[in-house]
N, C-alpha and C. Protein backbone atom coordinates (compact mmCIF):
# COMPACT_ATOMS: atom_id res chain seq x y z
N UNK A 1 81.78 111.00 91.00
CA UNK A 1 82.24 109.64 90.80
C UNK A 1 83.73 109.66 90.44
N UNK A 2 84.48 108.72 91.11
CA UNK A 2 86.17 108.57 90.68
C UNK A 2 86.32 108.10 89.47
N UNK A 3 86.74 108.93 88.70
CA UNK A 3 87.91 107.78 87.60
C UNK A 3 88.99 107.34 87.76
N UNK A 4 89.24 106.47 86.83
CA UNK A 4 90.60 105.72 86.78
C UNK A 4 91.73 106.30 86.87
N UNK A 5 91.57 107.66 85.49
CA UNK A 5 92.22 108.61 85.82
C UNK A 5 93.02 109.57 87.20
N UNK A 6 92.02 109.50 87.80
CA UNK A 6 91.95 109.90 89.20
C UNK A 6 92.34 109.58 90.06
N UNK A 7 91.88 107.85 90.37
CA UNK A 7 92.75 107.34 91.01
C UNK A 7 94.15 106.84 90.70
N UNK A 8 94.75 107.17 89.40
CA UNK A 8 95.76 106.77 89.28
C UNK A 8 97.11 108.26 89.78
N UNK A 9 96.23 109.31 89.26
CA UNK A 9 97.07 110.32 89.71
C UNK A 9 97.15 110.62 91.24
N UNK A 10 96.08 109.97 92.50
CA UNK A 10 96.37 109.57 93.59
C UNK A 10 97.49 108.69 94.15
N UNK A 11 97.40 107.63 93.19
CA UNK A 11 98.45 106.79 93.95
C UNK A 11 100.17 107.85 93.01
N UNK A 12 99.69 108.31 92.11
CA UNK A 12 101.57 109.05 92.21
C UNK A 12 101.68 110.14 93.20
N UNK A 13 101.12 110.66 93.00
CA UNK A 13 101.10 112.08 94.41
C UNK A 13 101.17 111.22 96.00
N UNK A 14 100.97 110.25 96.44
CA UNK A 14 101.06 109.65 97.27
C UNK A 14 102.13 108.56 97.50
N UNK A 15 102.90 108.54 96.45
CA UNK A 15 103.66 107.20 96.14
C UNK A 15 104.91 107.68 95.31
N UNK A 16 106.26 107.25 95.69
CA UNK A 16 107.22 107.03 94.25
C UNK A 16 106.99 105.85 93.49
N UNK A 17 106.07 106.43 92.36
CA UNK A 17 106.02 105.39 91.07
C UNK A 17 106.87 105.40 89.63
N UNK A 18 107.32 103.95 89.38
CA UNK A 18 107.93 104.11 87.88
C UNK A 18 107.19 103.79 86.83
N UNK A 19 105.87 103.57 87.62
CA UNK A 19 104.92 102.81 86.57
C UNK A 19 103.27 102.71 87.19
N UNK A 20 102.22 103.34 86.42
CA UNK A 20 101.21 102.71 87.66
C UNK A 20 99.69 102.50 85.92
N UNK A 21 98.90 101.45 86.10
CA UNK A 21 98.31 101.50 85.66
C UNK A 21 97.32 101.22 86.41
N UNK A 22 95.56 102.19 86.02
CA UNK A 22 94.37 101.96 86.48
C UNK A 22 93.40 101.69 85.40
N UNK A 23 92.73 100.53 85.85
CA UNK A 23 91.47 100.56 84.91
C UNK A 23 90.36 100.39 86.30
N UNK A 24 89.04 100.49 85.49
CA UNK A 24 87.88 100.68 86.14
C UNK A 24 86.66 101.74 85.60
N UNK A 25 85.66 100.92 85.54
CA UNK A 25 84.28 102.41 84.72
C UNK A 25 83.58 102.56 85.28
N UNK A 26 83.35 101.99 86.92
CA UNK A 26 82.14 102.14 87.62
C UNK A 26 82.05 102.72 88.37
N UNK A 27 83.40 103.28 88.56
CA UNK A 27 83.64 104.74 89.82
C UNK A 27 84.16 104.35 91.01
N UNK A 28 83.80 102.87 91.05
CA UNK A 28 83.86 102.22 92.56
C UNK A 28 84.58 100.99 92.43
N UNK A 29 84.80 100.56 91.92
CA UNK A 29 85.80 99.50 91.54
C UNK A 29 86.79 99.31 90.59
N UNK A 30 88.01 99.01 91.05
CA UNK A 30 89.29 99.58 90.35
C UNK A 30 90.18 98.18 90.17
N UNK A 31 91.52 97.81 89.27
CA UNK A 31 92.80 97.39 88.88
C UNK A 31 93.40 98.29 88.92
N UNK A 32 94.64 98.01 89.56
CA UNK A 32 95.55 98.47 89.41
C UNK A 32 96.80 97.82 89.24
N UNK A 33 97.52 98.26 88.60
CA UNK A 33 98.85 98.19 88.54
C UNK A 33 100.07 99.00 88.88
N UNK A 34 100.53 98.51 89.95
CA UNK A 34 102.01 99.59 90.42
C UNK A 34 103.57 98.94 90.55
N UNK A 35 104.03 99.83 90.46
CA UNK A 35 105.79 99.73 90.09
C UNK A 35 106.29 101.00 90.65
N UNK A 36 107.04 100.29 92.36
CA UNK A 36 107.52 101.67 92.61
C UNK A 36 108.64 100.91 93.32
N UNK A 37 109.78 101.81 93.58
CA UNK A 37 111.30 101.29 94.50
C UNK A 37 110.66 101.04 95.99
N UNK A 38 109.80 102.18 96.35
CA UNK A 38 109.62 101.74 97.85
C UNK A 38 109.25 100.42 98.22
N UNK A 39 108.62 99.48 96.81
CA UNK A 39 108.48 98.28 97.30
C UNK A 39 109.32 97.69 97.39
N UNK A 40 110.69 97.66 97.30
CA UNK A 40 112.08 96.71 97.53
C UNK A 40 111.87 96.32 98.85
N UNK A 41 112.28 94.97 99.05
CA UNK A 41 112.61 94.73 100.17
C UNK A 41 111.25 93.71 100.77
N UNK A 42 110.00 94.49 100.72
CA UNK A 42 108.81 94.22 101.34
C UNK A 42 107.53 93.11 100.62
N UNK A 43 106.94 92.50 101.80
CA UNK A 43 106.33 90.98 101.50
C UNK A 43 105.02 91.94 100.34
N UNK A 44 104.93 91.23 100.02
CA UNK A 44 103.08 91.73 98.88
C UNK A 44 102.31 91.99 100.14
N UNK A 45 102.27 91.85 101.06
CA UNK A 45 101.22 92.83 101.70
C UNK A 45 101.47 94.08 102.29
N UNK A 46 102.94 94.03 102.57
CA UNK A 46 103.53 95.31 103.40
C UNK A 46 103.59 96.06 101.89
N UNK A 47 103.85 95.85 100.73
CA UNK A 47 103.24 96.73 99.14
C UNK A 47 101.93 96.99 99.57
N UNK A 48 100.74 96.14 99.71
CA UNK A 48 99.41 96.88 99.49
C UNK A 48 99.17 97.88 100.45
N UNK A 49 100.25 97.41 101.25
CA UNK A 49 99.72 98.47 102.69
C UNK A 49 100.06 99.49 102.32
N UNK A 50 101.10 100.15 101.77
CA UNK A 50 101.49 101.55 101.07
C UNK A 50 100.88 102.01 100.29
N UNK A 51 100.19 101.18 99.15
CA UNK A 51 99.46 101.46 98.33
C UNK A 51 97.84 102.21 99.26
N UNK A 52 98.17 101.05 99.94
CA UNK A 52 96.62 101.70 101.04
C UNK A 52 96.77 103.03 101.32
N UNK A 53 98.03 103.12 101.99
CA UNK A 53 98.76 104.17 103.20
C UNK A 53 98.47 105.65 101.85
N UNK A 54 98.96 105.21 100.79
CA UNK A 54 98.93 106.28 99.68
C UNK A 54 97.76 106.89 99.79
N UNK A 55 96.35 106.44 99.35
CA UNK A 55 94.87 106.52 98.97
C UNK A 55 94.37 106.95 99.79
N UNK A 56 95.26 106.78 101.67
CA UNK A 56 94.58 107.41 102.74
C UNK A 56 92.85 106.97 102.61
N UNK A 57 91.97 108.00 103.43
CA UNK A 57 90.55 107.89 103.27
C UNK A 57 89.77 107.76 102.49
N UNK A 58 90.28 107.50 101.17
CA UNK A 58 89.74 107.52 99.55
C UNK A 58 89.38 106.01 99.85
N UNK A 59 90.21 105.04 100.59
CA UNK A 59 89.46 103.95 100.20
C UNK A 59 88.26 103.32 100.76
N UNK A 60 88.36 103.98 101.87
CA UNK A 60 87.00 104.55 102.87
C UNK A 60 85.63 104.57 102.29
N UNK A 61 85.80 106.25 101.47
CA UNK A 61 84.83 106.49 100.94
C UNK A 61 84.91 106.87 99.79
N UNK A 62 85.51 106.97 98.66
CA UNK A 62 85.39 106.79 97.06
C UNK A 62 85.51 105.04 96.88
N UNK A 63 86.67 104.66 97.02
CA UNK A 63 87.30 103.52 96.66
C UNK A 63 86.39 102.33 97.38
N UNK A 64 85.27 101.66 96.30
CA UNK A 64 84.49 100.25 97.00
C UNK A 64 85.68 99.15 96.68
N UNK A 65 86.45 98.80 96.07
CA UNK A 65 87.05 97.61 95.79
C UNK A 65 88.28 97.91 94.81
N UNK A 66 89.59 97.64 95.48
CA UNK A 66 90.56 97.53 94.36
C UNK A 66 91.91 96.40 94.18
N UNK A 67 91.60 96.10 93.43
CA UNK A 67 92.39 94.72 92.99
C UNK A 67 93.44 95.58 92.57
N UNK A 68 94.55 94.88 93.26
CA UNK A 68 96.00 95.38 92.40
C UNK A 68 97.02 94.50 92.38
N UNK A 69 98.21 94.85 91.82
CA UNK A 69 99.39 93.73 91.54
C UNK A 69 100.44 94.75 91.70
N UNK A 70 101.25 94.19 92.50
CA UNK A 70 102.28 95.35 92.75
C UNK A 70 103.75 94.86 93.10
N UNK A 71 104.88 95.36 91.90
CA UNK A 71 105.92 94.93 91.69
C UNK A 71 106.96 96.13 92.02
N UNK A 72 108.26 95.50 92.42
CA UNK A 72 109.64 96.48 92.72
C UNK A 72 109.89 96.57 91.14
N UNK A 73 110.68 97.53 91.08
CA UNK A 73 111.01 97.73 89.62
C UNK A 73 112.02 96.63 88.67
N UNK A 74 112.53 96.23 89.42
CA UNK A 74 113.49 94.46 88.98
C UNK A 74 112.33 93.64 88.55
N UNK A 75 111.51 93.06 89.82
CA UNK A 75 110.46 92.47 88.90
C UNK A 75 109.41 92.88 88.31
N UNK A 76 109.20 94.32 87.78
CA UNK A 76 108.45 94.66 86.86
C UNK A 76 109.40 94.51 85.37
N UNK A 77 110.00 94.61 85.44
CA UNK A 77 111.04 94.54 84.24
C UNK A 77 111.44 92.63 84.11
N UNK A 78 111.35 92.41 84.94
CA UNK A 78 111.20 90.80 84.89
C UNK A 78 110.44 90.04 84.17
N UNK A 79 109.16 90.37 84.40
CA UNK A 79 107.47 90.28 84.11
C UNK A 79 107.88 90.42 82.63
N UNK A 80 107.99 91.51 81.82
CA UNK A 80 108.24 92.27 80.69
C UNK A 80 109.05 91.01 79.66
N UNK A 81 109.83 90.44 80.46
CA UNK A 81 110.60 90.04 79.76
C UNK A 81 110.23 87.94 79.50
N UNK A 82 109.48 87.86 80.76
CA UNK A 82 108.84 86.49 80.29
C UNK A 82 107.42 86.38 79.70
C-alpha cells in the first residue's frame, strides 16, 4: 500500500519542487500540495499534467484518486501572505 510519504518523495524525484505537501491514509487516495518553478508560465491544467507526467504509471496503478493544488513559487508565497 502507498503512503503519503511515498508519494510525496515521487513527485520530488520526478519534479523540481520548492515545496510539496501529501496527505492521505488509505493508500489510494491522496492531497496534495505542490510548489515548483516549472509551473511558471502554465494554465492549472498544463501544472496537473506534469504533476501527472511526474507519477508516470503510479497513477494507473497505486494512485486511485488525487486531489491537488498547484502553485508557481510567486503564488505560493502569495497564498502565505493573504
Amino acid at each position: 500500500m502507498l503512503t503519503a510519504n511515498e508519494l510525496k518523495n515521487y513527485l520530488i524525484n520526478g519534479l523540481p519542487c520548492d515545496h510539496v505537501e501529501v496527505s492521505g491514509d488509505d493508500g489510494q487516495h491522496f492531497e496534495a500540495v505542490v510548489v515548483s518553478p516549472q509551473f511558471v508560465g502554465k494554465s492549472k491544467v498544463q501544472q496537473h499534467q506534469l504533476v501527472y507526467q511526474a507519477l508516470g504509471d503510479r497513477m494507473r496503478s497505486e494512485i486511485h484518486a488525487l486531489a491537488m493544488r498547484t502553485f508557481t513559487p510567486d503564488a505560493w508565497a502569495q497564498s502565505a501572505i493573504t
